[in-house]
Protein backbone atom coordinates (compact mmCIF):
# COMPACT_ATOMS: atom_id res chain seq x y z
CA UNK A 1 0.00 0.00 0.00
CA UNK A 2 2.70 2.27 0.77
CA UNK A 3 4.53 1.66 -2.34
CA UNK A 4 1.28 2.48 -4.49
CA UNK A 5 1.15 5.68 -2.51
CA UNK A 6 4.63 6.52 -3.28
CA UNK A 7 4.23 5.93 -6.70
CA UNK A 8 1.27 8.30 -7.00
CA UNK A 9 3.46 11.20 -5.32
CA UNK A 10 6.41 10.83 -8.04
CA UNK A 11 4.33 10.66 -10.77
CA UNK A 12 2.09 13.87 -9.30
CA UNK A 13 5.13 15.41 -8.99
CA UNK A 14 6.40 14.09 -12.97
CA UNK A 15 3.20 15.54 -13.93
CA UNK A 16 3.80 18.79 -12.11
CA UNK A 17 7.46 19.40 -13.47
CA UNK A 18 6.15 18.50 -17.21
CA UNK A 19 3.24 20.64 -16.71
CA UNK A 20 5.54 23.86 -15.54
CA UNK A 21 7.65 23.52 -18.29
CA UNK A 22 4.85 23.53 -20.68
CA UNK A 23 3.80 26.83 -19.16
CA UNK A 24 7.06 28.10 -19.16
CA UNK A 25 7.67 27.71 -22.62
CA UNK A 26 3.96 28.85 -23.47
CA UNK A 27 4.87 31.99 -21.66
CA UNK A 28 8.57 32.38 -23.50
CA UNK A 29 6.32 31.80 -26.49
CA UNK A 30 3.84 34.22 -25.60
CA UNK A 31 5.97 36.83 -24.08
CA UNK A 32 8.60 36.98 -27.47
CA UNK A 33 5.37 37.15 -29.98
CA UNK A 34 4.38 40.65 -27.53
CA UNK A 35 7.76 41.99 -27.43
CA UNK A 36 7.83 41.96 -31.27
CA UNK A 37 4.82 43.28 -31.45
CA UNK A 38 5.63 45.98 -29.09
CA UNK A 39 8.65 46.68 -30.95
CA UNK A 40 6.85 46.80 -34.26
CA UNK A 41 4.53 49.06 -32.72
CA UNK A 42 7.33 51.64 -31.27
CA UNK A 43 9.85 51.73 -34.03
CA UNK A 44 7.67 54.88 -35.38
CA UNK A 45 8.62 56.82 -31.83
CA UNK A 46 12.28 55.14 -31.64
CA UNK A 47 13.36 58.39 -32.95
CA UNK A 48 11.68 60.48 -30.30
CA UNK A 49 13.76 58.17 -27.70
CA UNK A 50 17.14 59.60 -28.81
CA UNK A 51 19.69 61.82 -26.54
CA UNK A 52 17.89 64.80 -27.51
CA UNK A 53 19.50 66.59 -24.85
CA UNK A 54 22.64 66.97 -27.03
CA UNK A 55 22.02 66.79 -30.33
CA UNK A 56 25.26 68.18 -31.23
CA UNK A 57 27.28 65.55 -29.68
CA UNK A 58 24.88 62.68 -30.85
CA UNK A 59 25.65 64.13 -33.72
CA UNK A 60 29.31 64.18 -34.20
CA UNK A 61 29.32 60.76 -31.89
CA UNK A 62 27.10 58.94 -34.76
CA UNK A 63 29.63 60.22 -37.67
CA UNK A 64 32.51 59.02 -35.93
CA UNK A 65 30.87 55.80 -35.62
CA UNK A 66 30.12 55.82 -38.60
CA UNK A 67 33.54 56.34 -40.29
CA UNK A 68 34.92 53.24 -37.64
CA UNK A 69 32.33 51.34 -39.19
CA UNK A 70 33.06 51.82 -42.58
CA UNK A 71 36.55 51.48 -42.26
CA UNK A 72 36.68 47.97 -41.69
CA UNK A 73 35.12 44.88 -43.04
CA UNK A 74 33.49 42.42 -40.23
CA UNK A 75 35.07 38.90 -39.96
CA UNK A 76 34.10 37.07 -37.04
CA UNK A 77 36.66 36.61 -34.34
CA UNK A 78 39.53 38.25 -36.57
CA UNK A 79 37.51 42.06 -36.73
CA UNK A 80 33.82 41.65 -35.30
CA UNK A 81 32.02 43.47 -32.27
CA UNK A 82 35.07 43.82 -30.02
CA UNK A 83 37.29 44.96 -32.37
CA UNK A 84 35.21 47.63 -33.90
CA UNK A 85 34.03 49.28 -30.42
CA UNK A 86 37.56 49.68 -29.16
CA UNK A 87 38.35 51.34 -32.36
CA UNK A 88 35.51 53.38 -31.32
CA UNK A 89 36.44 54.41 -28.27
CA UNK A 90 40.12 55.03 -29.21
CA UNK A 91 38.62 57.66 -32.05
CA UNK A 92 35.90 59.18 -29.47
CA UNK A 93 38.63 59.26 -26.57
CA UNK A 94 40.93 61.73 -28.89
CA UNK A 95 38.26 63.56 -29.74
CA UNK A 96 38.00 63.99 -25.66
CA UNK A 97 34.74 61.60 -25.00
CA UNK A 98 34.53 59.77 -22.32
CA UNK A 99 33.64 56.17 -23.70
CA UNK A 100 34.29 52.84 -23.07
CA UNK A 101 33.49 49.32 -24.13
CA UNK A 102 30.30 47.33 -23.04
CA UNK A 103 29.95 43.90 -23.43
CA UNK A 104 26.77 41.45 -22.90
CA UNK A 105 23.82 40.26 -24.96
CA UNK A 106 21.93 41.83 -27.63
CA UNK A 107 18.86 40.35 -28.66
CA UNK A 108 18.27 39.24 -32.08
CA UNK A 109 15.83 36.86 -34.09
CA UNK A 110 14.30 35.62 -30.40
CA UNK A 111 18.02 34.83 -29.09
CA UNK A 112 20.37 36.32 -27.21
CA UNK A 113 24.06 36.65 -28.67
CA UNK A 114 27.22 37.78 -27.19
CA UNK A 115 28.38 41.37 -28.50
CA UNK A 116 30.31 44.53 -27.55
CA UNK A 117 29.14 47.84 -27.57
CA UNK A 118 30.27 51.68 -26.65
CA UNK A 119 28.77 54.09 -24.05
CA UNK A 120 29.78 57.92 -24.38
CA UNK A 121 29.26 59.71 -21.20
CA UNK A 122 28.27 63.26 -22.02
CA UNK A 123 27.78 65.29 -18.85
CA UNK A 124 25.49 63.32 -17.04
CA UNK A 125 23.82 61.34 -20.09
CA UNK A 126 25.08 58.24 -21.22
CA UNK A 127 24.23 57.28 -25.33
CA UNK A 128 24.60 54.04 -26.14
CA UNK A 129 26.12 53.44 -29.63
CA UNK A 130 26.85 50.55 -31.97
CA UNK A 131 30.28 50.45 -33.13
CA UNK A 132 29.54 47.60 -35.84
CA UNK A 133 26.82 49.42 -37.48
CA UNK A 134 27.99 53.21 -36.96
CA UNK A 135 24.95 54.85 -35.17
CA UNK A 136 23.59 56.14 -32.27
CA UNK A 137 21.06 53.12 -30.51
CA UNK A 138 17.81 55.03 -29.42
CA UNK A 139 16.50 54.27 -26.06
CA UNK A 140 13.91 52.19 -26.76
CA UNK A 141 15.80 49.83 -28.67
CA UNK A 142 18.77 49.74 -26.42
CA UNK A 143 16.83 48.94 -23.30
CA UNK A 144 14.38 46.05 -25.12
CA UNK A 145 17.24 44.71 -26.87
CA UNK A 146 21.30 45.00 -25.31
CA UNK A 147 21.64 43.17 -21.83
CA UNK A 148 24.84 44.37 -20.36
CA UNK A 149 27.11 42.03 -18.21
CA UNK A 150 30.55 44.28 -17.97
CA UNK A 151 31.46 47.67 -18.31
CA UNK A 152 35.13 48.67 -19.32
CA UNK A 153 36.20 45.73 -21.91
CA UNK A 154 35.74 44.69 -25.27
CA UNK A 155 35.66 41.02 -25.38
């Protein structure tokens, strides 16, 4: 008897594990389809998000970018991500920026890939900028989409 009772218990608690992972990945499921959506919806008012504060700066920060970026040809682990935003912040540092490398996650196609990024400080407002692609991130994307894990390297 208390083997049949035991045997109910694990396989409750079988059916309870399979059961939350099915709602886990329902809710993964659910919550990617709304944040595409969401961004579908804002990428109208992306441009409102940007460092307005400073246009100048944004300014002159996106066309240095921009000229890194175009300077080089991507090729994974030789010249990618890394590569490009300490370029970056070399160019923006003797131009007397504050910047420095950030490197983490940016989100892409539902999945989460390793990348480095730069951050200008300018006064108190930091702009986030892609050194790969040459431009100023707005806001909105930048806080839906790059996940930072350290500050202060390219890796």
């Amino acid at each position: 008897m208390e083997n049949i009772t035991k045997q109910k218990i694990q396989l409750f608690l079988v059916i309870i594990l399979i059961a939350s992972v099915i709602i886990f990945v329902l809710f993964l499921a659910v919550y990617s389809s709304l944040m595409n959506e969401f961004r579908m919806k804002k990428i109208n008012f992306e441009n409102f998000l940007y460092p307005l504060v400073y246009v100048s700066d944004t300014q002159k920060i996106e066309q240095i970018a921009d000229n890194v970026s175009r300077s080089h040809i991507y090729q994974k682990v030789v010249y990618d991500c890394s590569e490009f935003s300490q370029e970056l912040v070399n160019q923006l540092q003797k131009e007397n920026y504050s910047a420095y490398c950030v490197s983490g996650f940016l989100l892409g196609n539902n999945t989460l890939n390793l990348h480095t990024w730069v951050e200008v400080q300018v006064q108190n407002e930091t702009i986030p900028v892609e050194a790969t692609g040459g431009f100023v991130i707005s806001y909105g994307y930048y806080f839906l989409n790059y996940y930072q894990v350290i500050k202060g390297y390219c890796l």
